[in-house]
N, C-alpha and C. Protein backbone atom coordinates (compact mmCIF):
# COMPACT_ATOMS: atom_id res chain seq x y z
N UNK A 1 11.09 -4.32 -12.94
CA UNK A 1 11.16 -5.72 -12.55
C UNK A 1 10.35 -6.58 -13.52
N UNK A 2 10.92 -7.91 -14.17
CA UNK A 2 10.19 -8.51 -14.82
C UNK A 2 9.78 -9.47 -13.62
N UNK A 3 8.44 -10.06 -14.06
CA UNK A 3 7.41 -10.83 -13.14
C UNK A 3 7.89 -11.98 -14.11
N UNK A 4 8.44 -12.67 -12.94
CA UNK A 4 8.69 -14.09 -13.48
C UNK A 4 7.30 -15.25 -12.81
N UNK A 5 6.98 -15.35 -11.45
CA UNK A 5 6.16 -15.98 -10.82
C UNK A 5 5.65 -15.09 -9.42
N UNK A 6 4.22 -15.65 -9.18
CA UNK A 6 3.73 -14.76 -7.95
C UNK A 6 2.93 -15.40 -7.52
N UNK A 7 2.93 -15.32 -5.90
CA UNK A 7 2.30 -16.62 -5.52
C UNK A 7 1.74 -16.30 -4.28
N UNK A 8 0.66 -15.88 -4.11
CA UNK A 8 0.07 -15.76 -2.31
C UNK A 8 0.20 -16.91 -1.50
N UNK A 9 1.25 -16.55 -0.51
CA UNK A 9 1.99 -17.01 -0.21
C UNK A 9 1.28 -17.61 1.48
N UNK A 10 1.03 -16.29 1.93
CA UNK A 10 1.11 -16.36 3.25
C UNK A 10 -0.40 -15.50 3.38
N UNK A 11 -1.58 -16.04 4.55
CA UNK A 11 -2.68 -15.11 4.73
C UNK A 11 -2.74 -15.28 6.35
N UNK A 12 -2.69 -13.55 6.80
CA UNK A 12 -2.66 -13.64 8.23
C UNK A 12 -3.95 -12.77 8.79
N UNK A 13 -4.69 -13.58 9.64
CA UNK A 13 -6.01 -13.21 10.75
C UNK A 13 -5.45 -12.37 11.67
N UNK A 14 -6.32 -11.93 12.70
CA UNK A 14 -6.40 -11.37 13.69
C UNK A 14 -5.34 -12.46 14.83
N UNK A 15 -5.47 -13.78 14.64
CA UNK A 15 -4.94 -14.17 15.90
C UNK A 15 -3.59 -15.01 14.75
N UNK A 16 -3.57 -14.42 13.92
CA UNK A 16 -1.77 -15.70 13.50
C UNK A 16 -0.99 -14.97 13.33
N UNK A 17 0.45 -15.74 13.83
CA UNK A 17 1.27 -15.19 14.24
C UNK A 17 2.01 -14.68 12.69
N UNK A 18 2.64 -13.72 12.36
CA UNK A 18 3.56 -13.27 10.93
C UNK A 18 4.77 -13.96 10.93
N UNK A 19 4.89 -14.09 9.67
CA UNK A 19 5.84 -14.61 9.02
C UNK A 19 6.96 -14.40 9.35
N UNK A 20 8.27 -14.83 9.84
CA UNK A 20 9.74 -14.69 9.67
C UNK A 20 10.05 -14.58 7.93
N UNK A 21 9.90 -13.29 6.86
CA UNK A 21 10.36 -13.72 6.45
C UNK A 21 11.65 -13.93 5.80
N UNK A 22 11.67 -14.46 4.71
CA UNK A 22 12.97 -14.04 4.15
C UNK A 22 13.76 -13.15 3.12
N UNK A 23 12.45 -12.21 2.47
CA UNK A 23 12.68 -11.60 1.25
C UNK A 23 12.53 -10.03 2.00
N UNK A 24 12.82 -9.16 1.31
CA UNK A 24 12.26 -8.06 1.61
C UNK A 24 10.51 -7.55 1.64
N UNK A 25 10.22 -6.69 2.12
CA UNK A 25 8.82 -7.04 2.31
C UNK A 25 8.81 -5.13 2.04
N UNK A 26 7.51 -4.86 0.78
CA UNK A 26 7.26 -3.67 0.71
C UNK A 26 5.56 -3.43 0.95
N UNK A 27 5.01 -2.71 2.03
CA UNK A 27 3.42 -3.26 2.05
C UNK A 27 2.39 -1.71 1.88
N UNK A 28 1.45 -2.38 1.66
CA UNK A 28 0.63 -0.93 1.45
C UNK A 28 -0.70 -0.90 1.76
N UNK A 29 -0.82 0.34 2.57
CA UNK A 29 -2.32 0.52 3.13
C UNK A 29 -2.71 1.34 2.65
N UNK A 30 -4.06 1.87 3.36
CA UNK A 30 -4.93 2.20 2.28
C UNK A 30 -6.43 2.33 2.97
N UNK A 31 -7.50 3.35 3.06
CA UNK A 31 -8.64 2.87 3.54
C UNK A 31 -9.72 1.83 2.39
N UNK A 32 -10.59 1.46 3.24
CA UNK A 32 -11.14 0.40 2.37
C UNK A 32 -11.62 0.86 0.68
N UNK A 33 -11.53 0.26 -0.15
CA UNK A 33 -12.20 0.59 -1.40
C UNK A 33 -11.29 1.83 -2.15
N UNK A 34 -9.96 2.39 -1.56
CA UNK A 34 -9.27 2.76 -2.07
C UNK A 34 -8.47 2.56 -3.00
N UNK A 35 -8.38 0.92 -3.45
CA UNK A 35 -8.07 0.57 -4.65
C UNK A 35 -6.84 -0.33 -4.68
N UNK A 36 -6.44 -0.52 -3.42
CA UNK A 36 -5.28 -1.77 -2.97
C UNK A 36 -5.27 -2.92 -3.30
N UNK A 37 -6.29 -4.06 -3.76
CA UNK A 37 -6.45 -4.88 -4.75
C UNK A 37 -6.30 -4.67 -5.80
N UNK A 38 -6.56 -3.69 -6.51
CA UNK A 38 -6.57 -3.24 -7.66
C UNK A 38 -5.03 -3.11 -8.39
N UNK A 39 -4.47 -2.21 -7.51
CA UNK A 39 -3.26 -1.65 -7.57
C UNK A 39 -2.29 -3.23 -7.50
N UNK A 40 -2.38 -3.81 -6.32
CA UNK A 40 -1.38 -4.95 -6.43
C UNK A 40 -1.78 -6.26 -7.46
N UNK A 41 -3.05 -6.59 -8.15
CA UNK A 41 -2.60 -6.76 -9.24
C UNK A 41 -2.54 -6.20 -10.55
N UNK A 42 -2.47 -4.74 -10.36
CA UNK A 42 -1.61 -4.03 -11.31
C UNK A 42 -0.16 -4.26 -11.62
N UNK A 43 0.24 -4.50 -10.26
CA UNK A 43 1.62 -4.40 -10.39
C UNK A 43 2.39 -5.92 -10.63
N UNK A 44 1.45 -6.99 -10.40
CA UNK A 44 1.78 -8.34 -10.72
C UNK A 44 1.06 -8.66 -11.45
N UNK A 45 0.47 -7.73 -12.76
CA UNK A 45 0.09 -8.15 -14.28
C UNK A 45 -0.58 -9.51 -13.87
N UNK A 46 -1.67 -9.37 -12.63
CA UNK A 46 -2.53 -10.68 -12.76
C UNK A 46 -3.74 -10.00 -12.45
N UNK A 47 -4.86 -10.37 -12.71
CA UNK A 47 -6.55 -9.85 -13.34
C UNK A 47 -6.65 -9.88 -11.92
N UNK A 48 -6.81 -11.22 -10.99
CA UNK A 48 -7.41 -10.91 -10.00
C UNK A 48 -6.92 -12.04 -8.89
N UNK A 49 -5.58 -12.02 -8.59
CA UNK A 49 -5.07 -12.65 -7.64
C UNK A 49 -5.27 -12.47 -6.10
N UNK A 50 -5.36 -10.89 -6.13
CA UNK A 50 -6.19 -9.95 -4.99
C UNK A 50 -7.15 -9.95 -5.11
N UNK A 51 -7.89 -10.29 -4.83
CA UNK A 51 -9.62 -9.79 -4.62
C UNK A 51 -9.88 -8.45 -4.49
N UNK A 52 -11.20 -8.14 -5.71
CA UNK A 52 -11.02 -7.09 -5.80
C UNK A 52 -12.65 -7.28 -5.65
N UNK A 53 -13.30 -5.91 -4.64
CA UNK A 53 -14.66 -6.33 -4.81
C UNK A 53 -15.58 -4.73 -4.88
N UNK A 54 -16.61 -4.40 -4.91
CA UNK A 54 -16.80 -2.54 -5.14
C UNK A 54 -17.43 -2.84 -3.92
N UNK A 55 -17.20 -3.52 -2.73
CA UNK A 55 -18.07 -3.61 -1.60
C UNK A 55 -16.83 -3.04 -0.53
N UNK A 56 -16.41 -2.24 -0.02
CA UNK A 56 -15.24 -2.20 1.05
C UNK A 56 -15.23 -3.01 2.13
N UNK A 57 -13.73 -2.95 2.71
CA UNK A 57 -13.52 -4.27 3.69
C UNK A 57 -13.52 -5.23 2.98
N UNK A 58 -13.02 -5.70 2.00
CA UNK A 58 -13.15 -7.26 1.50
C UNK A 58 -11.99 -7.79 2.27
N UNK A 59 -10.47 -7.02 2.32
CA UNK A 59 -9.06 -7.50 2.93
C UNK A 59 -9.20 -7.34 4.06
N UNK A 60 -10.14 -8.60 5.07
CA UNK A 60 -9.49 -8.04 6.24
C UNK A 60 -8.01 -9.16 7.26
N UNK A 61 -7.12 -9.40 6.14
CA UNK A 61 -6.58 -10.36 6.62
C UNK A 61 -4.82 -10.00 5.97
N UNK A 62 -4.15 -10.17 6.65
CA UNK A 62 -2.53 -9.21 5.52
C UNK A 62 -2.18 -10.24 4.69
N UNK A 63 -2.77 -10.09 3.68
CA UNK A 63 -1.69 -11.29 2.41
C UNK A 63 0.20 -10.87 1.84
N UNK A 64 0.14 -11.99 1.96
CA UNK A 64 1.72 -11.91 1.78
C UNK A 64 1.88 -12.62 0.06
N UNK A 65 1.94 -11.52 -0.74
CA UNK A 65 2.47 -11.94 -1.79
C UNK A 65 4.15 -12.37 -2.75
N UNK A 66 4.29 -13.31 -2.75
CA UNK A 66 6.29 -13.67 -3.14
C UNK A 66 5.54 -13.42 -4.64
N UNK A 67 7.00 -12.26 -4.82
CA UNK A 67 7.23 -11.87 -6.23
C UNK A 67 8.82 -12.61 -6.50
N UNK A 68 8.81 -13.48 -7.76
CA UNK A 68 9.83 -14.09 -7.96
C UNK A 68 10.67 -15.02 -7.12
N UNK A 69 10.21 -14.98 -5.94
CA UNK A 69 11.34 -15.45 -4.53
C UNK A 69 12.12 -14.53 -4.49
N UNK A 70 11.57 -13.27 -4.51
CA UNK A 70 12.71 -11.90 -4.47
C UNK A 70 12.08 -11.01 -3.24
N UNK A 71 11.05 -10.86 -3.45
CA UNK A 71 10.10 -9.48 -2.42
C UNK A 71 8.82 -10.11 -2.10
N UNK A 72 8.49 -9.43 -0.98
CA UNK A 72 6.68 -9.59 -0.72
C UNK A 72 6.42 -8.57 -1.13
N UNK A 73 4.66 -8.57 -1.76
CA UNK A 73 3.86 -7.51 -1.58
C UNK A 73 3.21 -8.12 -0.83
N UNK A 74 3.28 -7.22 0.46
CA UNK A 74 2.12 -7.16 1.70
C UNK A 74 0.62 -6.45 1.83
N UNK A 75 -0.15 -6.79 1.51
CA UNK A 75 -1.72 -6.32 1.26
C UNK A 75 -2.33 -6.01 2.70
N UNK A 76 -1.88 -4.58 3.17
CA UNK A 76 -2.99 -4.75 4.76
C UNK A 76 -4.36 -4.52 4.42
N UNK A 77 -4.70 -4.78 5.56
CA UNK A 77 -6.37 -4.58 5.80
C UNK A 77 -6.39 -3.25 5.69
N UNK A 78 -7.65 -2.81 4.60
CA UNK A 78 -8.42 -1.62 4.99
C UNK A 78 -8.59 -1.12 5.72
N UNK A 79 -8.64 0.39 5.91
CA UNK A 79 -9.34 0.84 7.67
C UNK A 79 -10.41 2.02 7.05
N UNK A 80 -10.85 2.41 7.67
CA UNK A 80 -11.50 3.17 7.91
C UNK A 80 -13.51 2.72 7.44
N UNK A 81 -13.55 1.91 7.28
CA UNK A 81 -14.92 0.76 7.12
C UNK A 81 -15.59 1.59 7.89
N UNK A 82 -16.57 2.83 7.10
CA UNK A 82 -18.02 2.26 8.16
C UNK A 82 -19.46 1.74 8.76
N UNK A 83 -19.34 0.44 7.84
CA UNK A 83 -20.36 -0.43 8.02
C UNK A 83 -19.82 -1.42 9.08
N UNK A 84 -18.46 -1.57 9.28
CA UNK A 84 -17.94 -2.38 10.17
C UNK A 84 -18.34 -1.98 11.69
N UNK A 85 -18.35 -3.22 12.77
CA UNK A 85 -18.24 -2.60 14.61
C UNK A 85 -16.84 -2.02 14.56
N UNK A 86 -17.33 -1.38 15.90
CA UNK A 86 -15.98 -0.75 16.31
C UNK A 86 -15.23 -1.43 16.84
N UNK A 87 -15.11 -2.81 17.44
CA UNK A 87 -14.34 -3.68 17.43
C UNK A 87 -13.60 -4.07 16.52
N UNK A 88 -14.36 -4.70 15.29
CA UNK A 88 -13.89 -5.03 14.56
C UNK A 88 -12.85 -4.10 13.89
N UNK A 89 -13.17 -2.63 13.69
CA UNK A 89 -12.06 -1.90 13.46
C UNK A 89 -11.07 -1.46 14.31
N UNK A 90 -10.96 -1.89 15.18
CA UNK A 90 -10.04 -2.23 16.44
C UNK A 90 -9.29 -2.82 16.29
N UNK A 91 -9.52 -4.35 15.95
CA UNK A 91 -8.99 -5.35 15.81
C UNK A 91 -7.86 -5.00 14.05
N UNK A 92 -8.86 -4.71 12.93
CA UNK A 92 -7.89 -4.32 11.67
C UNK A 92 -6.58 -3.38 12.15
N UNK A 93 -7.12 -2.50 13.03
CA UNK A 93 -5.67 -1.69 13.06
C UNK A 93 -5.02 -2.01 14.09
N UNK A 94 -5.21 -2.99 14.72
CA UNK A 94 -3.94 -4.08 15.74
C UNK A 94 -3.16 -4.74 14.88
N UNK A 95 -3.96 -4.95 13.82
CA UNK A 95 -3.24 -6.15 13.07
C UNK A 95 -2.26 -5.47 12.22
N UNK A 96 -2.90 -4.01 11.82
CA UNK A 96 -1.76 -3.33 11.12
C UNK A 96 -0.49 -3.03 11.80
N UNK A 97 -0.69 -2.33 12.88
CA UNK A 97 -0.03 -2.01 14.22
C UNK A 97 0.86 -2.78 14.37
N UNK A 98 0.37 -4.21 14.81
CA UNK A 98 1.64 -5.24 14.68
C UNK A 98 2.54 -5.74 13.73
N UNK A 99 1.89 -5.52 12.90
CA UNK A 99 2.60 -5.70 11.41
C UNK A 99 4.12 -4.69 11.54
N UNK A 100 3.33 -3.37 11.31
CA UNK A 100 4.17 -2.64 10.97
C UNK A 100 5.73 -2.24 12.34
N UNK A 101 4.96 -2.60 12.86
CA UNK A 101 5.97 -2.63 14.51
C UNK A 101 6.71 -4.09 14.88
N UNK A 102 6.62 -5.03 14.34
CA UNK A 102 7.07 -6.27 14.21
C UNK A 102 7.95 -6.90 13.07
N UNK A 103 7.33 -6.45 11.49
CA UNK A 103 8.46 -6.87 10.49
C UNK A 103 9.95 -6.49 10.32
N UNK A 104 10.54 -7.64 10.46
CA UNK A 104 11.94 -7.21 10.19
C UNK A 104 12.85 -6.58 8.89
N UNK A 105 11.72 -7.45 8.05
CA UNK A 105 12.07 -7.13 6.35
C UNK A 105 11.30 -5.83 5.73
N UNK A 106 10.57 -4.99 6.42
CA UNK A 106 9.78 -4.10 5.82
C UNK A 106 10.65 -2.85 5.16
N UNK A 107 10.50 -2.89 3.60
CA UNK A 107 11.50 -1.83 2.98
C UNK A 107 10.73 -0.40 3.07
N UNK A 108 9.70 -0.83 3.03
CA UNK A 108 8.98 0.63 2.23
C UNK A 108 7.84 0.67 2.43
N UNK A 109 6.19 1.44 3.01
CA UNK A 109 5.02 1.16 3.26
C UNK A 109 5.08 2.21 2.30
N UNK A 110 3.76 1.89 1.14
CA UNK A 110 2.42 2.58 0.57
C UNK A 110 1.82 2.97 0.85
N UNK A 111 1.06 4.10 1.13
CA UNK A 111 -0.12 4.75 1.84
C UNK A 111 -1.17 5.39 0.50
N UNK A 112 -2.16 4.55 0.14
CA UNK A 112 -2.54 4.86 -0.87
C UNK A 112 -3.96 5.30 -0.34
N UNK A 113 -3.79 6.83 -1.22
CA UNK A 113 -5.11 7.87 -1.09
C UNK A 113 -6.04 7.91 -2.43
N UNK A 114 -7.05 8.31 -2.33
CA UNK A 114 -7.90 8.74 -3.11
C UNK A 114 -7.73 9.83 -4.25
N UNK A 115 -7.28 10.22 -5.61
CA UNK A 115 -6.91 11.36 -5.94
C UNK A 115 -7.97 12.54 -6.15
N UNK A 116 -9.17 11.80 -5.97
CA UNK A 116 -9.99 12.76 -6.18
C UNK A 116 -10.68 13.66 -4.68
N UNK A 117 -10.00 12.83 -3.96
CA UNK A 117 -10.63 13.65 -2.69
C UNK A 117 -9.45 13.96 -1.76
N UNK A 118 -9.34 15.09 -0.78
CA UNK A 118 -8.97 15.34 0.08
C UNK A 118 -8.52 14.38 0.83
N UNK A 119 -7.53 13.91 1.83
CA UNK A 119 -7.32 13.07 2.48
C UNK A 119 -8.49 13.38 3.36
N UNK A 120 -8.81 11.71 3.83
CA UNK A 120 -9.64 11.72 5.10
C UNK A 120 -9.22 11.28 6.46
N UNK A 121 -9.56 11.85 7.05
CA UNK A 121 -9.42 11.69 8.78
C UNK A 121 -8.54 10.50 9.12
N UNK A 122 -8.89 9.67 8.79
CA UNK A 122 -8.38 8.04 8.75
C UNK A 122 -7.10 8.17 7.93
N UNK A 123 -6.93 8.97 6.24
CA UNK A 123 -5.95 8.54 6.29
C UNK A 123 -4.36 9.22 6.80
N UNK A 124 -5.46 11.07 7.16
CA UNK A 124 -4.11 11.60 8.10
C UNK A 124 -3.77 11.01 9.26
N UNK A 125 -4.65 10.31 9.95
CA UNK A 125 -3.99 9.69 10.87
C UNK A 125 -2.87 8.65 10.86
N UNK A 126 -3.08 7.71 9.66
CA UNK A 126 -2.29 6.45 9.25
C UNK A 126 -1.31 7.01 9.21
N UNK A 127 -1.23 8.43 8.34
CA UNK A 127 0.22 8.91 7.59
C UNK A 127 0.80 9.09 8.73
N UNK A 128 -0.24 9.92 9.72
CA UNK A 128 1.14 10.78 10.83
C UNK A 128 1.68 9.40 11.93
N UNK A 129 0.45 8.43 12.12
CA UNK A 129 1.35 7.65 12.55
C UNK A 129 2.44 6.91 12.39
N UNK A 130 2.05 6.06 10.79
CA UNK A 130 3.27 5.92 10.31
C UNK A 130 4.95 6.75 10.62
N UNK A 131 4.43 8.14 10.39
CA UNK A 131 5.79 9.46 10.49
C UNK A 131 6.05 8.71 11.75
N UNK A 132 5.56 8.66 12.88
CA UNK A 132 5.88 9.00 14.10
C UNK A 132 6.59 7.45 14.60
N UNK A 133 6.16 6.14 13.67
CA UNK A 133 6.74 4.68 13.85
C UNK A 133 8.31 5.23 13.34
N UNK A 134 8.82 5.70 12.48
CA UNK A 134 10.21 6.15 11.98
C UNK A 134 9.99 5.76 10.39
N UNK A 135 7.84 5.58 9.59
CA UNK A 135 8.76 5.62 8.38
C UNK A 135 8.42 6.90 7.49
N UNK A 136 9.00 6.41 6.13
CA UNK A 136 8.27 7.94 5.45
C UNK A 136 7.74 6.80 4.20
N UNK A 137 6.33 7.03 4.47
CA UNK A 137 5.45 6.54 3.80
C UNK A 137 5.26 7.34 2.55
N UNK A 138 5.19 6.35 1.31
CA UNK A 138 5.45 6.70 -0.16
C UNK A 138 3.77 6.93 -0.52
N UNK A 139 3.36 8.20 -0.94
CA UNK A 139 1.90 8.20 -1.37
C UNK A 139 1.66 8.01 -2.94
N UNK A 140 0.55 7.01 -2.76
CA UNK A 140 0.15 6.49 -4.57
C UNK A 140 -1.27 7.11 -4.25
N UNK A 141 -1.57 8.30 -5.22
CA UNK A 141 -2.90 8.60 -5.24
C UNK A 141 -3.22 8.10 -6.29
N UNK A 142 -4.30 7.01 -6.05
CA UNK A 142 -5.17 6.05 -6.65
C UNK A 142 -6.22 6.53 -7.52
N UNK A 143 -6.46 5.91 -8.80
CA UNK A 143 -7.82 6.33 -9.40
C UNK A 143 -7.73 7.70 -10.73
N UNK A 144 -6.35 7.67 -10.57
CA UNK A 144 -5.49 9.31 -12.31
C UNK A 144 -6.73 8.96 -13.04
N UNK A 145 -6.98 7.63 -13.36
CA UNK A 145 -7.82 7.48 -15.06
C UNK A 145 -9.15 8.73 -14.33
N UNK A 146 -9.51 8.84 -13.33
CA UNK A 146 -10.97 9.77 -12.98
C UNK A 146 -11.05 10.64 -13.08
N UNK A 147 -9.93 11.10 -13.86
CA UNK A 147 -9.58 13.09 -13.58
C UNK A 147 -8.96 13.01 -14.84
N UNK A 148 -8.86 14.41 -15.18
CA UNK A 148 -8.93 15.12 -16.10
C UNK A 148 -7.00 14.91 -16.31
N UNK A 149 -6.23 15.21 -17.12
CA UNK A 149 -4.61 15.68 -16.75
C UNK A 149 -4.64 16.75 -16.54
N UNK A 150 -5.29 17.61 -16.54
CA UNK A 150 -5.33 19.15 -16.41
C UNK A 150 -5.46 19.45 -14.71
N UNK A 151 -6.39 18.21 -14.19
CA UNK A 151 -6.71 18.52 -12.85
C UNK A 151 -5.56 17.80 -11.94
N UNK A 152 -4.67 16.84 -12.42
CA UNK A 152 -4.03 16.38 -11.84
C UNK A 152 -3.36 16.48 -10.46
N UNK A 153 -2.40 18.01 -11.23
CA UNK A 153 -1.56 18.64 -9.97
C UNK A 153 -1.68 19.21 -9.18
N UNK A 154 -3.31 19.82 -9.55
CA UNK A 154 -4.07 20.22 -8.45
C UNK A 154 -4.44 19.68 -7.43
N UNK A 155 -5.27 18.28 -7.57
CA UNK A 155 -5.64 17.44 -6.41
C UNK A 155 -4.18 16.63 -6.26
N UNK A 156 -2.94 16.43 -6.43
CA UNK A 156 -1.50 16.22 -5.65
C UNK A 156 -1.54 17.40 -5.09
N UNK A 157 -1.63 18.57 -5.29
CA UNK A 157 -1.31 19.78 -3.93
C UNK A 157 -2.06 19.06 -2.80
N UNK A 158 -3.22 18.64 -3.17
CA UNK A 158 -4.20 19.04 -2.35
C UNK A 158 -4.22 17.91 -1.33
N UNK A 159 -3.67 16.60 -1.88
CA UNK A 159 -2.92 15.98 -1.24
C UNK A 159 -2.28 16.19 -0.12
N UNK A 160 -1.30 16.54 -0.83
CA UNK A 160 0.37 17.32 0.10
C UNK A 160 -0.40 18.25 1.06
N UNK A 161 -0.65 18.92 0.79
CA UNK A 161 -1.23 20.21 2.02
C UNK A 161 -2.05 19.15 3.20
N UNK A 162 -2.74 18.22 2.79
CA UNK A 162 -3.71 17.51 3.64
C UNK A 162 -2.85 16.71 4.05
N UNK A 163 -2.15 16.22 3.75
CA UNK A 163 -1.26 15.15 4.70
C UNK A 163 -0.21 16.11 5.69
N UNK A 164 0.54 17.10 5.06
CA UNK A 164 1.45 18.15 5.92
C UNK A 164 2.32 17.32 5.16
N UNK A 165 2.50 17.05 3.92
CA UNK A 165 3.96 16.32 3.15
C UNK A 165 4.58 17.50 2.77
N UNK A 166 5.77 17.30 3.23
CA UNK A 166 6.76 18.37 2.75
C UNK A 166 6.97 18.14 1.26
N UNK A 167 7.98 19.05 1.03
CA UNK A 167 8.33 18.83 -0.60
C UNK A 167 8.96 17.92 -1.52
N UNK A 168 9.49 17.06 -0.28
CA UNK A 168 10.61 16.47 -0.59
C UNK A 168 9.35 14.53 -0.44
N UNK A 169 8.22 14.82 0.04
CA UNK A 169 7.67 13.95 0.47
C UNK A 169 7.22 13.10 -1.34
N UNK A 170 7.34 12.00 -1.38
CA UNK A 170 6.72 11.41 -3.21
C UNK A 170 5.34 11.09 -3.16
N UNK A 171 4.63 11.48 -3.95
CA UNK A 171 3.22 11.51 -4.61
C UNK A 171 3.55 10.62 -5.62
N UNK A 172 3.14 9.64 -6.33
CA UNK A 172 2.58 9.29 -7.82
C UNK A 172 1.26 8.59 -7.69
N UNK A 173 1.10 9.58 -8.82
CA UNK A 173 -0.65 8.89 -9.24
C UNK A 173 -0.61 7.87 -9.94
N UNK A 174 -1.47 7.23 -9.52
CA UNK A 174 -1.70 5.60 -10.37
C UNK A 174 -2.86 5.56 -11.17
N UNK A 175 -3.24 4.68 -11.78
CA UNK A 175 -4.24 3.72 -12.17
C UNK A 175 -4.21 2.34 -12.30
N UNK A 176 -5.03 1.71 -12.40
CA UNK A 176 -5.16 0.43 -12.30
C UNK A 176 -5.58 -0.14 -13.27
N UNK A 177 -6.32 0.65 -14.37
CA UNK A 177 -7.33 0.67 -15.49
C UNK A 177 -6.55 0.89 -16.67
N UNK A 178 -5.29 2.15 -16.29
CA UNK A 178 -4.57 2.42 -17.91
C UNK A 178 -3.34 2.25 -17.49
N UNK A 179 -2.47 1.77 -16.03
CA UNK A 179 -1.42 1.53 -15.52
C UNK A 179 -0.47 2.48 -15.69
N UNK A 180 -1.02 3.95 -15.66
CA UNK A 180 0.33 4.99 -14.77
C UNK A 180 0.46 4.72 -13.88
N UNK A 181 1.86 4.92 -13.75
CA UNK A 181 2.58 4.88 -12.17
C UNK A 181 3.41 3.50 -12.04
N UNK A 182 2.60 2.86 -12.76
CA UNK A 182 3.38 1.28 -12.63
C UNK A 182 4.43 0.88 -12.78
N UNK A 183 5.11 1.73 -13.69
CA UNK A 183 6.43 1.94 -13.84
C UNK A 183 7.38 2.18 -12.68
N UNK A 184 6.52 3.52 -12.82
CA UNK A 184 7.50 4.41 -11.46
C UNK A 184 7.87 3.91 -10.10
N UNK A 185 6.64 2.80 -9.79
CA UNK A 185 6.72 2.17 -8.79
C UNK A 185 7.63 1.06 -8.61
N UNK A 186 7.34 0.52 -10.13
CA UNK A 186 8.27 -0.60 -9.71
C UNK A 186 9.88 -0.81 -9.97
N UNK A 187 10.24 0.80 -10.65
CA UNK A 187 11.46 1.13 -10.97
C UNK A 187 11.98 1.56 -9.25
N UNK A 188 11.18 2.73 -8.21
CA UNK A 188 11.44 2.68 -7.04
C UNK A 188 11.47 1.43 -6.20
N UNK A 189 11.08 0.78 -6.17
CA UNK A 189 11.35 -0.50 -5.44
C UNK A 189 12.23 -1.66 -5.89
N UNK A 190 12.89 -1.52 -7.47
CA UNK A 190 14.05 -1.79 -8.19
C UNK A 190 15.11 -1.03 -7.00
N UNK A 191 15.03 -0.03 -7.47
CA UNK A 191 16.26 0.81 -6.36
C UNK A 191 16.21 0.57 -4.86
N UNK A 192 15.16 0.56 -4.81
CA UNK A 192 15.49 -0.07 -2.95
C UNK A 192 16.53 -1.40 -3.02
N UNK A 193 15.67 -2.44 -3.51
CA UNK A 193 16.30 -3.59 -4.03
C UNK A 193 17.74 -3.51 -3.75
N UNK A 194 18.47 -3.02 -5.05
CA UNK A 194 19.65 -2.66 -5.02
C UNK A 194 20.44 -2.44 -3.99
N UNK A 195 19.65 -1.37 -3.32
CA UNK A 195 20.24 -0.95 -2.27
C UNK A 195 20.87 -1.72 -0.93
N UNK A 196 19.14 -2.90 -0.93
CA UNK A 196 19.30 -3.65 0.13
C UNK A 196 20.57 -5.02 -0.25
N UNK A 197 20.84 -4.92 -1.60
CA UNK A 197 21.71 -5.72 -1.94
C UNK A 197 23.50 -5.74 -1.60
N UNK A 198 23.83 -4.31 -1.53
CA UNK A 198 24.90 -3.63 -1.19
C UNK A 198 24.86 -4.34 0.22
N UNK A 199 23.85 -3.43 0.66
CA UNK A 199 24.03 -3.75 2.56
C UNK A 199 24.20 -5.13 3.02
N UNK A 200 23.94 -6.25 2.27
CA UNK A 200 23.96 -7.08 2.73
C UNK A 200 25.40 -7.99 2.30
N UNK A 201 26.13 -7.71 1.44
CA UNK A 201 27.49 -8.35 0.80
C UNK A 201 28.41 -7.50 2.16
């Protein structure tokens, strides 16, 4: 996809209501400091349209980004914070909750992990819930530039085994720093595109 214009569009709290919208909507979670700012303006070739901060929890609000007047990128809130109350992390994963159980346009959720570590608690839970909402969440393990290429496919097993992703389940590793994956990603969400284009003529 060429990036013609991008524009944060839409920012939603705990109590506002989401968007009707009109584009397709592809969104991606992530626990805090996992690199979801990072990554989305990776992928809209802008420095820092997302806030990007080394403090976790900075997103706690779903930005709605219009790419071209074609797609959203949807930015959820972080989870798994724990300097945050337990309210307050209550409240982040209502907001996800509703999100993801409410959008009409949602093509595709991101579930972006750590590549250097094991999934954590928080994010097998996201995944299996996600499974269990009806989607199959696309994993971007975040952070390739930190590892070796040698160690790569090792920590993707290690991945896969920790989530229970079958074989058929997609891994790509990203960076944000030397932009692998960026491609891959945005060539897969080219093809959704497409797809959703058929269905709708």
């Amino acid at each position: 996809m060429v990036i013609k214009s991008v524009n944060l569009e839409t920012v939603c709290g705990y109590t506002s209501k989401l968007p009707d919208s009109q584009y397709p909507e592809i969104a991606f979670a992530g626990k805090s400091n996992v690199g979801k700012s990072s990554l989305i303006n990776a992928l809209m070739n802008r420095k820092a349209l997302a806030r990007t901060s080394s403090s976790p929890g900075k997103t706690q609000t779903i930005n709605y980004y219009n790419i071209n007047d074609q797609i959203y990128l949807v930015d959820l809130p972080g989870y798994g914070y724990a300097k945050v109350s337990e309210k307050e992390k209550q409240k982040w994963g209502e907001l996800i909750e509703r999100y993801l159980n409410t959008s009409t346009m949602l093509m595709a959720v991101f579930l972006l992990v750590d590549i250097r570590h094991e999934p954590s608690k928080n994010d097998i839970q996201m995944y299996d819930w996600m499974v269990y909402q009806g989607y199959e969440p696309i994993i971007i393990a975040t952070k390739a530039d930190k590892l070796k290429k040698s160690q790569l496919q090792k920590n993707i097993s290690v991945i896969r085994k920790g989530l229970g992703l079958g074989a058929e389940g997609k891994i790509i590793p990203f960076s944000s720093e030397t932009k692998q994956g960026r491609d891959e990603l945005w060539n897969l969400v080219d093809e959704m595109l497409a797809n959703v284009e058929i269905v709708e003529e």
